[in-house]
Protein backbone atom coordinates (compact mmCIF):
# COMPACT_ATOMS: atom_id res chain seq x y z
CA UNK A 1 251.07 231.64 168.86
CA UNK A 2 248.98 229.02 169.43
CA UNK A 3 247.27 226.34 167.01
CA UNK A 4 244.32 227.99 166.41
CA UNK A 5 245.71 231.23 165.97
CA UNK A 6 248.62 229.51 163.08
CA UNK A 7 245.06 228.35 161.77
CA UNK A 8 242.98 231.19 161.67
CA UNK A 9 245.69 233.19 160.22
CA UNK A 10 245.79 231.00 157.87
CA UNK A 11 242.31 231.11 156.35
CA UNK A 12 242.56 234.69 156.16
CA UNK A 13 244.36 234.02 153.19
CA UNK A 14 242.20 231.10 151.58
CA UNK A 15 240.69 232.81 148.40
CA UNK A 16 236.82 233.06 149.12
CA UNK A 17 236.26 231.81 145.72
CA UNK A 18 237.27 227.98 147.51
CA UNK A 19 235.99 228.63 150.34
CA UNK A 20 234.62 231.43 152.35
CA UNK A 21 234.80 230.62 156.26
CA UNK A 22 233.11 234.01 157.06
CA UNK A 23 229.33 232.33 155.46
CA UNK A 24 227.38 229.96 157.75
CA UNK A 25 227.61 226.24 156.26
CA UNK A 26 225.11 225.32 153.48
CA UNK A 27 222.05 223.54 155.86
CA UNK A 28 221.69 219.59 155.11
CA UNK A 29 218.29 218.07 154.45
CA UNK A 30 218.13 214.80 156.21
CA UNK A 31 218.20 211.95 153.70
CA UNK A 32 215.50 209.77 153.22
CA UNK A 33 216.60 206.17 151.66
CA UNK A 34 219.90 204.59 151.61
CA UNK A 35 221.51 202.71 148.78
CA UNK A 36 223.74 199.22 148.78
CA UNK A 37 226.30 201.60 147.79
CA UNK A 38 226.08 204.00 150.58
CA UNK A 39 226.37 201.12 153.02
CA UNK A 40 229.62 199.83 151.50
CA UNK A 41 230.84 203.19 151.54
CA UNK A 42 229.70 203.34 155.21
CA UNK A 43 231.15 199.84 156.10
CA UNK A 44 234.76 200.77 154.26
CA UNK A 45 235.02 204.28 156.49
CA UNK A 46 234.43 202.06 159.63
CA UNK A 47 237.11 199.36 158.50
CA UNK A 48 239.50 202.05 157.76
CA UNK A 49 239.20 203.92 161.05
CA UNK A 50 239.41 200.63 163.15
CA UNK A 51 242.65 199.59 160.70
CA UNK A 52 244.23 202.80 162.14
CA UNK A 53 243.19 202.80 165.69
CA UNK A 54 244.15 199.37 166.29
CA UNK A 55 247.86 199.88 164.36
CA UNK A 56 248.04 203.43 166.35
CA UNK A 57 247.40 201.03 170.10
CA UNK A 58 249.29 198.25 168.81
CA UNK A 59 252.39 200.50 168.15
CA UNK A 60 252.68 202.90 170.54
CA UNK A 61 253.52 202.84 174.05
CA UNK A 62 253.24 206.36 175.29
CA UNK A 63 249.90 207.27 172.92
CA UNK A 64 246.67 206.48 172.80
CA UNK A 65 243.95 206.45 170.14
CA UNK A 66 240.55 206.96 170.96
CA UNK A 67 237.32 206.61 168.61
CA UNK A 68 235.78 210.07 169.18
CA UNK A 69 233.76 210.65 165.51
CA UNK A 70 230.32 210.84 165.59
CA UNK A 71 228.75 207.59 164.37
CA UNK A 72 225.56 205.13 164.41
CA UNK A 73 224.86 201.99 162.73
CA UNK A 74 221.20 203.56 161.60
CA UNK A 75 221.18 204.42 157.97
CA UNK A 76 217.80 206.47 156.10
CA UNK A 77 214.97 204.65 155.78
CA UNK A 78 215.46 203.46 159.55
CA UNK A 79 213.70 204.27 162.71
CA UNK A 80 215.52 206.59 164.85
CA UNK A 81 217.87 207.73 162.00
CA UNK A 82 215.97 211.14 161.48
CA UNK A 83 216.24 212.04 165.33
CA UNK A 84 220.06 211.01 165.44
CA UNK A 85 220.93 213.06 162.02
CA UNK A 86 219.49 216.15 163.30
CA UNK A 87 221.06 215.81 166.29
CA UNK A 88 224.33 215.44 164.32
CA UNK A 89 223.88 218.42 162.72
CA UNK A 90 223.32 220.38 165.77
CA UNK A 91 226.57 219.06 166.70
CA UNK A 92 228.28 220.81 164.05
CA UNK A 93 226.63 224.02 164.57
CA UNK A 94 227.91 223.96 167.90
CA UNK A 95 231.58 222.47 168.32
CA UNK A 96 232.08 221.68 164.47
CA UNK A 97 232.42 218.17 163.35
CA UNK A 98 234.20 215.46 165.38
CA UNK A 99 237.48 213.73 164.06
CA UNK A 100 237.39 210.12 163.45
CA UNK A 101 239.84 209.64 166.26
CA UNK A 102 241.71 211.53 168.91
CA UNK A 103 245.41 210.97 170.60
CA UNK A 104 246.10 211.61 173.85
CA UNK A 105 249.29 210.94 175.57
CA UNK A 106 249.21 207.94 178.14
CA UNK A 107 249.16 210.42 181.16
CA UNK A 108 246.06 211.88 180.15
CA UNK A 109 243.82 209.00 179.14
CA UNK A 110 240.75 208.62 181.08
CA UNK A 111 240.14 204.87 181.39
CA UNK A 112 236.99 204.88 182.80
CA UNK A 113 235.77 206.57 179.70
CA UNK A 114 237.89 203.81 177.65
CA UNK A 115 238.69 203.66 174.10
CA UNK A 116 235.46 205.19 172.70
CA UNK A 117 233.71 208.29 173.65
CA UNK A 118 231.93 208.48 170.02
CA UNK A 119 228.65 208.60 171.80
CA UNK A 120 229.36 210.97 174.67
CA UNK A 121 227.71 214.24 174.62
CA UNK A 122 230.37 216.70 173.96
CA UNK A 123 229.17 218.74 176.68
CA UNK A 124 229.98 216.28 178.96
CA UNK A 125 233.95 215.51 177.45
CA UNK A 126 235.15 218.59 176.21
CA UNK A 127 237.73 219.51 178.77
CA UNK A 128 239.20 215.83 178.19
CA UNK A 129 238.99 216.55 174.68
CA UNK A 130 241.06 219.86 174.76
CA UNK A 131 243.91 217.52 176.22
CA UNK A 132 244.09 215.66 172.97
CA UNK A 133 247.09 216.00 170.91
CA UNK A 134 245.59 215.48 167.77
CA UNK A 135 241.96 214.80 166.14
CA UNK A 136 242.47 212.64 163.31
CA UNK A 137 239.63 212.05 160.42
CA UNK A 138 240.27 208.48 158.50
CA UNK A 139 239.18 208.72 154.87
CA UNK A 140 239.10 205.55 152.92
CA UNK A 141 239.58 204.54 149.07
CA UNK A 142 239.05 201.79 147.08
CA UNK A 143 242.00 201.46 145.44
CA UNK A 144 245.64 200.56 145.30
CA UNK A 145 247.49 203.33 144.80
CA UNK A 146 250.27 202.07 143.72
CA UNK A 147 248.85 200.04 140.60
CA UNK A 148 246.47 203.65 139.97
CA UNK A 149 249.32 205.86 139.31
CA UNK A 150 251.06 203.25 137.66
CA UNK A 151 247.91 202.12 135.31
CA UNK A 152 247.81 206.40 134.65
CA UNK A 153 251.01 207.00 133.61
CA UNK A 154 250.74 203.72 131.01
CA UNK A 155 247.82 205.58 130.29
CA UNK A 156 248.82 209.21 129.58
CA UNK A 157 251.98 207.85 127.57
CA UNK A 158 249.61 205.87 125.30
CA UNK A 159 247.49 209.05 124.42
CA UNK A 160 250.27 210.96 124.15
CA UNK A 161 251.75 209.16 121.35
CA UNK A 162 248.56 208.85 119.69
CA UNK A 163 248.00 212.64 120.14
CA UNK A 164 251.23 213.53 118.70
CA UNK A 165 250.74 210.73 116.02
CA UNK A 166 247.28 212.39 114.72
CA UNK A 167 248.56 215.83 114.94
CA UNK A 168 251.35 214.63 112.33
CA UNK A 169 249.38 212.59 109.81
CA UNK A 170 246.62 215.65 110.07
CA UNK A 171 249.79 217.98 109.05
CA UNK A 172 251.64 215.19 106.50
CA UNK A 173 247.72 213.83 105.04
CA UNK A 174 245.29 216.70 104.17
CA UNK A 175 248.16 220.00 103.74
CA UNK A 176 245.58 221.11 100.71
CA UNK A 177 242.43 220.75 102.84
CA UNK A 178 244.52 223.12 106.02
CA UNK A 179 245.98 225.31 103.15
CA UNK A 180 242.32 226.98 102.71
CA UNK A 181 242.17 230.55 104.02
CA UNK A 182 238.92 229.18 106.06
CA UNK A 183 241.04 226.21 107.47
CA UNK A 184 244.27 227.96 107.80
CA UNK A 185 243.84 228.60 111.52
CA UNK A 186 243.72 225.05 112.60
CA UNK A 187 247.50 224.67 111.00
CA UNK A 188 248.44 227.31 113.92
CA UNK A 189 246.37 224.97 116.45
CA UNK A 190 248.18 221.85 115.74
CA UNK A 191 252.00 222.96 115.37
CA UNK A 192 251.16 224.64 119.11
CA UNK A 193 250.67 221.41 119.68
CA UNK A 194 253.61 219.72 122.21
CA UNK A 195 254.45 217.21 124.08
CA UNK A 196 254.46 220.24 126.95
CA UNK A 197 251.36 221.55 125.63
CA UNK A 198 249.26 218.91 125.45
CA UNK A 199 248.11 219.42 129.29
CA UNK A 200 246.63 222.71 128.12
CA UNK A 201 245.62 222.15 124.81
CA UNK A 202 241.73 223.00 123.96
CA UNK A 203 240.25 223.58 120.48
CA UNK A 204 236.71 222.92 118.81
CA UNK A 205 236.26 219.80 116.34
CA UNK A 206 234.94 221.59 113.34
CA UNK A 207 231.76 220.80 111.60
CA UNK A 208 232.83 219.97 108.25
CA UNK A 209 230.90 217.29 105.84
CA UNK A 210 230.60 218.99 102.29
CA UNK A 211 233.25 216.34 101.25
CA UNK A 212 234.07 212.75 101.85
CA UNK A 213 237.97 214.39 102.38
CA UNK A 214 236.78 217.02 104.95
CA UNK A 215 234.59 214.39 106.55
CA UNK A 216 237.44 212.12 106.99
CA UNK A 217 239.27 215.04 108.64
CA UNK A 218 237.19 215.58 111.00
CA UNK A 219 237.40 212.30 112.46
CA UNK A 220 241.06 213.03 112.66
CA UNK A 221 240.26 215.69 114.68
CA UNK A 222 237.57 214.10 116.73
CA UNK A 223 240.26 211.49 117.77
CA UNK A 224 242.69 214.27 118.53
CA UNK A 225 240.53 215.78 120.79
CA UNK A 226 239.55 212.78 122.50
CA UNK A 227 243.48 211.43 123.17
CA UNK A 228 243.86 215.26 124.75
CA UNK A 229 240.67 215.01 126.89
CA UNK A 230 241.81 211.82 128.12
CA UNK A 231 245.31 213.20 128.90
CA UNK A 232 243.64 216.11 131.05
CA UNK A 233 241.71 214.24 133.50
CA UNK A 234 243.21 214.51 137.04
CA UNK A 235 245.50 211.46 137.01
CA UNK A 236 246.00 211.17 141.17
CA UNK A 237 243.96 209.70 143.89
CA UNK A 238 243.38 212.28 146.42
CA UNK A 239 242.41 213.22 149.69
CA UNK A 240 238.81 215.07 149.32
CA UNK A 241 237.70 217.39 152.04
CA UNK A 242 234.72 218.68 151.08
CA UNK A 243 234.21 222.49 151.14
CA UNK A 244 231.49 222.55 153.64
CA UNK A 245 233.64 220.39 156.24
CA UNK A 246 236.67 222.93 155.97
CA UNK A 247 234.05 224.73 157.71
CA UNK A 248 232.93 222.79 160.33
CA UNK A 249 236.75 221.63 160.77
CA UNK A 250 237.96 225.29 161.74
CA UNK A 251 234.90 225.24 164.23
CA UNK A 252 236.17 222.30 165.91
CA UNK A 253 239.40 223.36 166.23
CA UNK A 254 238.00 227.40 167.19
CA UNK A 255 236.47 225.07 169.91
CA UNK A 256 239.44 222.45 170.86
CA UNK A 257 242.41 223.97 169.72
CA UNK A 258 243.54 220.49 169.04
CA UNK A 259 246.05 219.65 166.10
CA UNK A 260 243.64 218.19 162.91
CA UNK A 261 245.06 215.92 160.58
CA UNK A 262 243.07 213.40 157.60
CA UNK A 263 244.62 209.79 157.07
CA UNK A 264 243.47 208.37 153.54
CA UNK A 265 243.43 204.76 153.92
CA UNK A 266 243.72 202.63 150.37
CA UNK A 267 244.11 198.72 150.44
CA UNK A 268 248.32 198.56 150.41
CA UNK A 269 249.09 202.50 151.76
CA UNK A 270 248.32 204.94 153.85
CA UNK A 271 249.38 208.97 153.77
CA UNK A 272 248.70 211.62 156.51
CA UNK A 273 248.42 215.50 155.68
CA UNK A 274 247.70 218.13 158.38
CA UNK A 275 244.99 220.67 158.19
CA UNK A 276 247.27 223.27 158.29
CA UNK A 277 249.20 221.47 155.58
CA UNK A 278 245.64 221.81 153.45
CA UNK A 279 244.85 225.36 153.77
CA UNK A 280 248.37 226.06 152.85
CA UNK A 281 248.05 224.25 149.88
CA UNK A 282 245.17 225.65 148.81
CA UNK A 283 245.83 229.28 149.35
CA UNK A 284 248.37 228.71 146.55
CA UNK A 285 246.76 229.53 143.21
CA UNK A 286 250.13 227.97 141.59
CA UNK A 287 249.18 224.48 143.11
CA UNK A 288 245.78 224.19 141.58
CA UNK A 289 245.56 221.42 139.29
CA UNK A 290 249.26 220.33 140.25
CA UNK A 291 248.87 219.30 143.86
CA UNK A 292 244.73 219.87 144.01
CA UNK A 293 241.67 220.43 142.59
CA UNK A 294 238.16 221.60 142.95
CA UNK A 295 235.60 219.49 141.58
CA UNK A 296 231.79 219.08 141.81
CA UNK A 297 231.66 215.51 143.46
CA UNK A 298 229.03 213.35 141.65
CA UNK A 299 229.38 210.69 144.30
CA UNK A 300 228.33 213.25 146.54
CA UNK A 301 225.36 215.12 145.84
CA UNK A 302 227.54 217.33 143.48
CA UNK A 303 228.87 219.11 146.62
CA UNK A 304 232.04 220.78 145.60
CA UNK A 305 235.40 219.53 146.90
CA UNK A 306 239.01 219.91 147.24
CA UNK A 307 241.18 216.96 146.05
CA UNK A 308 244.71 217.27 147.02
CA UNK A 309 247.30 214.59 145.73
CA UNK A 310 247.42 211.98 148.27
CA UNK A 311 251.43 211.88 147.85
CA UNK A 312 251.63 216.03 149.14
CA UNK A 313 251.18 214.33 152.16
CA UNK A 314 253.11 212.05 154.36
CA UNK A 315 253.51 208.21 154.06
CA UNK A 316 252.09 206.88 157.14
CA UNK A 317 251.59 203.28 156.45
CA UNK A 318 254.04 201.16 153.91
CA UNK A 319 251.74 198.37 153.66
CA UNK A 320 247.81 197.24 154.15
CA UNK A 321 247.08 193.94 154.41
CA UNK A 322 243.57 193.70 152.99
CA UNK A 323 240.79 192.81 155.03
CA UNK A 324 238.42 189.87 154.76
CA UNK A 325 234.77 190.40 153.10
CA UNK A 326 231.38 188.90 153.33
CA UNK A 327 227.96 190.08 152.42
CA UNK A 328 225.35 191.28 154.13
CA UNK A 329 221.56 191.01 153.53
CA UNK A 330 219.44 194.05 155.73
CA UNK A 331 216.06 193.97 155.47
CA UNK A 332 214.48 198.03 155.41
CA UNK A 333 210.88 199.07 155.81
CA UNK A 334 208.05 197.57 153.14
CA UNK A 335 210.21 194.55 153.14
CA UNK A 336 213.14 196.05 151.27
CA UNK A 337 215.78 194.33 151.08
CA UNK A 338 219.44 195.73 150.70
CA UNK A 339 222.70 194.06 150.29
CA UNK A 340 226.23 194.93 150.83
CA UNK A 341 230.10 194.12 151.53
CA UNK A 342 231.67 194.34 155.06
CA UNK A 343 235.02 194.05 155.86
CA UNK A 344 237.06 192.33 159.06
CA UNK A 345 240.56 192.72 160.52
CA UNK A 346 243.68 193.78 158.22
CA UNK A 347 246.70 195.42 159.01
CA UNK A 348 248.53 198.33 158.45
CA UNK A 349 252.44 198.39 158.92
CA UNK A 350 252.86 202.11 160.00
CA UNK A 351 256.41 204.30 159.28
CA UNK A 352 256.15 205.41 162.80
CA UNK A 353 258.56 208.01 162.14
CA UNK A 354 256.70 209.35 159.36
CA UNK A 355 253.54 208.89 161.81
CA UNK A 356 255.36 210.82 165.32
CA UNK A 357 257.05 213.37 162.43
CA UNK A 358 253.30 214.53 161.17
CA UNK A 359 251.96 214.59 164.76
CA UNK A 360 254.74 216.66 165.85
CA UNK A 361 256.30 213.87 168.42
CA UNK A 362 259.22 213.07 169.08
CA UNK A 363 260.08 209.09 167.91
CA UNK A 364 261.98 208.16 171.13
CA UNK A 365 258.85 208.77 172.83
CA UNK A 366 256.24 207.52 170.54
């Protein structure tokens, strides 16, 4: 069986109500003005592909990683942009959306072509890109991941305890108020109230204000609700494919048959998780809001997509030495002017046998 059939098997069994590969992609309307923000965004995706190409050259002797992803320093707003976006999307109509980077082994690498082919036609490359061994697409993250999960678990302990705290005084303080056959129901609500519960718990802050008593106990509820809202937000930094590029993902590979994996890139780690490794997540109902989630992205558009815990997948780099920053000024049309971050050199100490493991090679001959 080969990859693309282990693939296509697979999202057979992807529920539709994630993501339904049989319906066309949603079509994108070409943006029209870029933000600071977009351009740091931008500028932190290129740093963190170039952190893993040059770590992936620097460390192997028998691979090498080539910058394949389609990619143009225009942004909206500039001249030229609108002809090279809608060629983009042709692009993934056609052979599905390029991976950041691709490996071949030493044997196969064309050197006249060199170590980017980003702006090759594919028409002109694919047979050299069906001798890849793997497509890989570099995410980046702002954070440390390391102080995150540490800052969230400080964090869900403290509501916890205050949770659990206002849930007793409610019981011990205001037994006459709950004791009301009106109010009675709220007694059940709070003793179902656990430290096991507390993940799931949900209930309505009533209304009350006939007294200064019932007013006060509403605030007690208020807070209670709050510490458990706080409690339930997704506490993990994830990797976030989008739903619309699972889509043009599978078309790439329909087309390649090459191996896909995403690399999220934070500023001390990085982890690895195949493709294959995604859908199977995600065909799991029991994993959903364990290992991932599905959320409408207000970064992006609203555009909904999947965020799987960064730690189901594989440590590839122990350490990130961050990079160095500067700002930019870039002057747009009517004389606007935007400005941004962008970052030079770092490093990233891969685990190359976490690294060969997740491509499937063998360490002696990484």
């Amino acid at each position: 069986m080969t990859y693309y059939d282990r693939i296509s098997k697979l999202i057979q069994v992807v529920p539709t109500t994630l993501v339904d590969f049989s319906l066309p992609r949603d079509p994108a309307r070409i943006p029209t003005q870029a933000s600071s923000n977009f351009i740091i965004n931008k500028e932190q995706g290129d740093w963190a592909e170039n952190l893993i190409f040059r770590a992936f050259n620097e460390a192997s002797k028998n691979f090498v990683a080539v910058k394949y992803g389609k990619s143009d320093n225009l942004v909206a707003g500039e001249e030229g942009f609108d002809a090279f976006y809608r060629e983009f999307q042709e692009e993934l109509d056609s052979i599905g959306k390029r991976p950041d980077l691709l490996v071949f082994k030493r044997e196969d690498f064309n050197a006249k072509l060199g170590y980017d082919i980003s702006h090759n036609p594919h028409h002109t490359i694919t047979e050299y890109v069906k001798k890849a061994i793997a497509g890989i697409e570099v995410r980046s993250s702002a954070f440390l991941i390391d102080k995150y999960e540490e800052a969230m678990q400080v964090k869900t302990e403290k509501f916890s305890q205050i949770a659990l705290q206002t849930r007793d005084f409610i019981l011990t303080e205001f037994q006459k108020e709950l004791n009301h056959p009106s109010r009675q129901s709220y007694i059940d609500v709070l003793q179902g109230i656990t430290p096991k519960t507390l993940s799931v718990t949900d209930f309505r802050v009533p209304s009350w204000s006939s007294t200064e008593r019932l007013i006060l106990l509403k605030s007690y509820f208020r807070k209670l609700k709050e510490a458990i809202k706080e409690i339930q937000k997704r506490d993990y930094l994830s990797i976030t494919p989008k739903v619309e590029d699972l889509k043009v993902v599978y078309k790439w590979i329909e087309v390649f048959n090459v191996p896909h994996f995403y690399f999220q890139v934070f500023f001390d780690k990085v982890y690895g998780i195949s493709f294959e490794h995604i859908l199977s997540i995600i065909s799991d109902s029991n994993n959903e809001d364990i290992v991932f989630s599905v959320e409408a992205d207000a970064k992006n558009q609203n555009k909904t997509t999947i965020k799987i815990k960064s730690k189901a997948g594989i440590q590839i780099a122990s350490k990130v030495e961050e990079p160095m920053h500067e700002s930019v000024r870039k002057e747009m049309d009517r004389g606007r002017l935007l400005f941004y971050v962008t970052f030079k050199g770092g490093t990233a100490y891969l685990d190359v046998d976490n690294l060969a493991n997740i491509l499937g090679i063998n360490t002696d001959e990484f």
